[in-house]
Protein backbone atom coordinates (compact mmCIF):
# COMPACT_ATOMS: atom_id res chain seq x y z
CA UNK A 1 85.38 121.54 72.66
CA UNK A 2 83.21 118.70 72.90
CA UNK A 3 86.21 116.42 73.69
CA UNK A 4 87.08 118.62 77.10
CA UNK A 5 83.41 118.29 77.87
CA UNK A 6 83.27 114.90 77.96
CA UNK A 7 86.17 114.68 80.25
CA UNK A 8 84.53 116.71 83.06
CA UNK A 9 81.64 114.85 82.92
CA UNK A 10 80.75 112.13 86.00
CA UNK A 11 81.88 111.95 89.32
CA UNK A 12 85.83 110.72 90.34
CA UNK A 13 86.44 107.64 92.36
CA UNK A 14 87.04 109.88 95.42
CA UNK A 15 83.16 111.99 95.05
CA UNK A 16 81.80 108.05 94.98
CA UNK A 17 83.64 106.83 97.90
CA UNK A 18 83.12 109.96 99.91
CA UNK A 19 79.09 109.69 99.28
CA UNK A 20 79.22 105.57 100.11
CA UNK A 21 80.82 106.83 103.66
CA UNK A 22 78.29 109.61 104.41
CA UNK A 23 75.68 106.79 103.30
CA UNK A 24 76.70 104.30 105.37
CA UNK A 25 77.11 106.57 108.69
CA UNK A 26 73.64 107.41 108.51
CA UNK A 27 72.41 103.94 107.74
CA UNK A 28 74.42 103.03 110.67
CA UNK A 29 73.18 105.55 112.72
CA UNK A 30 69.46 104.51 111.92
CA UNK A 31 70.08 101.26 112.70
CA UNK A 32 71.12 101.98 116.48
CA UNK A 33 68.48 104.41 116.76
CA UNK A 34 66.16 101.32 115.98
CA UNK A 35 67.61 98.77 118.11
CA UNK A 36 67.35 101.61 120.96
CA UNK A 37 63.59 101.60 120.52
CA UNK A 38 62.98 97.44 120.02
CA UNK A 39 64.73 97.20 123.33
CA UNK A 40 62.94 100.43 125.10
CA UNK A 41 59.34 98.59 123.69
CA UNK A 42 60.72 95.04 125.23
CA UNK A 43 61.99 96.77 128.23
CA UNK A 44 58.39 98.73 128.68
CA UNK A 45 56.64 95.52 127.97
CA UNK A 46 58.62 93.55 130.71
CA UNK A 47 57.93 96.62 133.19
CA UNK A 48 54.15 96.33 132.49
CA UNK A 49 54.25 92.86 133.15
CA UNK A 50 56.27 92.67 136.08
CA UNK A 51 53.96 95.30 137.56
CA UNK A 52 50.87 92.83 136.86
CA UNK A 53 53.08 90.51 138.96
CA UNK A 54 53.42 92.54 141.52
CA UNK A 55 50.10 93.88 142.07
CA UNK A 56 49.01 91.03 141.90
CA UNK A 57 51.18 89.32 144.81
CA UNK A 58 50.40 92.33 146.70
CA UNK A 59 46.43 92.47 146.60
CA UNK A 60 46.66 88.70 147.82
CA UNK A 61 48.48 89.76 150.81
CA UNK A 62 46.09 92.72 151.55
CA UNK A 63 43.12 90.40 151.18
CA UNK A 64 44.38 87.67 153.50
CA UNK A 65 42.45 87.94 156.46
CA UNK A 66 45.58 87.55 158.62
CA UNK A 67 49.08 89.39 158.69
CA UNK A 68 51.30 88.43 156.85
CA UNK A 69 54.95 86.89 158.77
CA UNK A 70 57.68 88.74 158.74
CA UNK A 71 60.45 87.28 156.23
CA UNK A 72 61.16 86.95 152.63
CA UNK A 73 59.35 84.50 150.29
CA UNK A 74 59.64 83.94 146.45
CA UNK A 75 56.73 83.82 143.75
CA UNK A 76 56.65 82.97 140.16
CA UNK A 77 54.28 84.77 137.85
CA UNK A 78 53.31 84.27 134.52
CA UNK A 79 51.90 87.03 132.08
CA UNK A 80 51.82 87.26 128.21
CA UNK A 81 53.73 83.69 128.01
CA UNK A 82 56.90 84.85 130.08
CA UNK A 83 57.09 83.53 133.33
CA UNK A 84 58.74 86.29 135.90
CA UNK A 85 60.12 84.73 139.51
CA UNK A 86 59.77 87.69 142.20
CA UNK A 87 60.72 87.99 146.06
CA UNK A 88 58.45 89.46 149.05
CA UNK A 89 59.85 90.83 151.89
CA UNK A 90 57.80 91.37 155.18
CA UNK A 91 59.43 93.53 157.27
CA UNK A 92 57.86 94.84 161.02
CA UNK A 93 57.13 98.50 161.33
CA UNK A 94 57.58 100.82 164.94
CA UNK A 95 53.75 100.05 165.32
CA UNK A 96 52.72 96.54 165.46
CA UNK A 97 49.40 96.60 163.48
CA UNK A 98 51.37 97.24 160.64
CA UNK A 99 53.57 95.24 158.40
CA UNK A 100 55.68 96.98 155.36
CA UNK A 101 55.67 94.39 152.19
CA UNK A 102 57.69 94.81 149.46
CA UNK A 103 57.56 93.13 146.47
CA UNK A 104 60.18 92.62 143.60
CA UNK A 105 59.86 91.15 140.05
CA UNK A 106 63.03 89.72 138.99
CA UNK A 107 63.75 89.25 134.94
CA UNK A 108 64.36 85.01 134.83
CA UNK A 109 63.44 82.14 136.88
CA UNK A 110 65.40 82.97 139.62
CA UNK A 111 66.19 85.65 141.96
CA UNK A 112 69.98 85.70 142.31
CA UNK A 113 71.75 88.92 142.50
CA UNK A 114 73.14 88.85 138.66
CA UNK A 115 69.51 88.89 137.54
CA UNK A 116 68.21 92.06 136.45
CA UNK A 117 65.23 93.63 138.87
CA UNK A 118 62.39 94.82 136.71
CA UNK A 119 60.25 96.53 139.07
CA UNK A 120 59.70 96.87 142.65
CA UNK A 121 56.75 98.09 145.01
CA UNK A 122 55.78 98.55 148.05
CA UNK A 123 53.04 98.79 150.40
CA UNK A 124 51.83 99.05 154.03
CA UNK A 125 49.48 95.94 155.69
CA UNK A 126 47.37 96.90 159.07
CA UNK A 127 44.91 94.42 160.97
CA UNK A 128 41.38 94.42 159.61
């Protein structure tokens, strides 16, 4: 009796390998779920950033004591030790004491299509 015990003892080759696959899905699927958040938490730090940026382009145009021209211009901003480039576009309105400006932060030094657009406000200008 004790020999047939001893036989049915442990775990076959098959049990072992079945267990290492289960393991290793769920490692695997532990590891995406914490590359998803690293890149959500660099992708919400970029966003607060970039709306520093913009704000901040934006209040200097609503404090300049005259309109701003009608056109695009670029900017470069630098928060946190990344340095963001960002376009302004002035664009006329129907009535003339007002100017739309809107303001994009671009991730990268340059603002070519193929660079990705991190954030993008807007905001209306009138004569003081």
């Amino acid at each position: 009796m004790d020999k047939a015990r001893k036989q049915t003892l442990g775990f076959t080759l098959i049990e072992v390998l079945v267990a290492l696959g289960i393991v290793s899905i769920a490692l695997l699927a532990g590891m995406r779920a914490t590359d998803s958040l690293v890149n959500n938490a660099q992708r919400l730090s970029d966003v607060l950033l970039g709306q520093i940026c913009v704000e901040n382009e934006l209040i200097k145009v609503r404090l300049s004591k005259a309109m701003p021209n009608v056109g695009d211009s670029t900017f470069s901003c630098e928060q946190a030790g990344k340095t963001m480039s960002g376009k302004m576009t002035v664009t006329a309105t129907p009535n003339p004491s007002f100017r739309r400006v809107d303001a994009e932060v671009f991730d990268g030094a340059s603002t070519e299509k193929s660079v990705r657009s991190i954030i993008k406000l807007s905001t209306i200008v009138g004569r003081f």
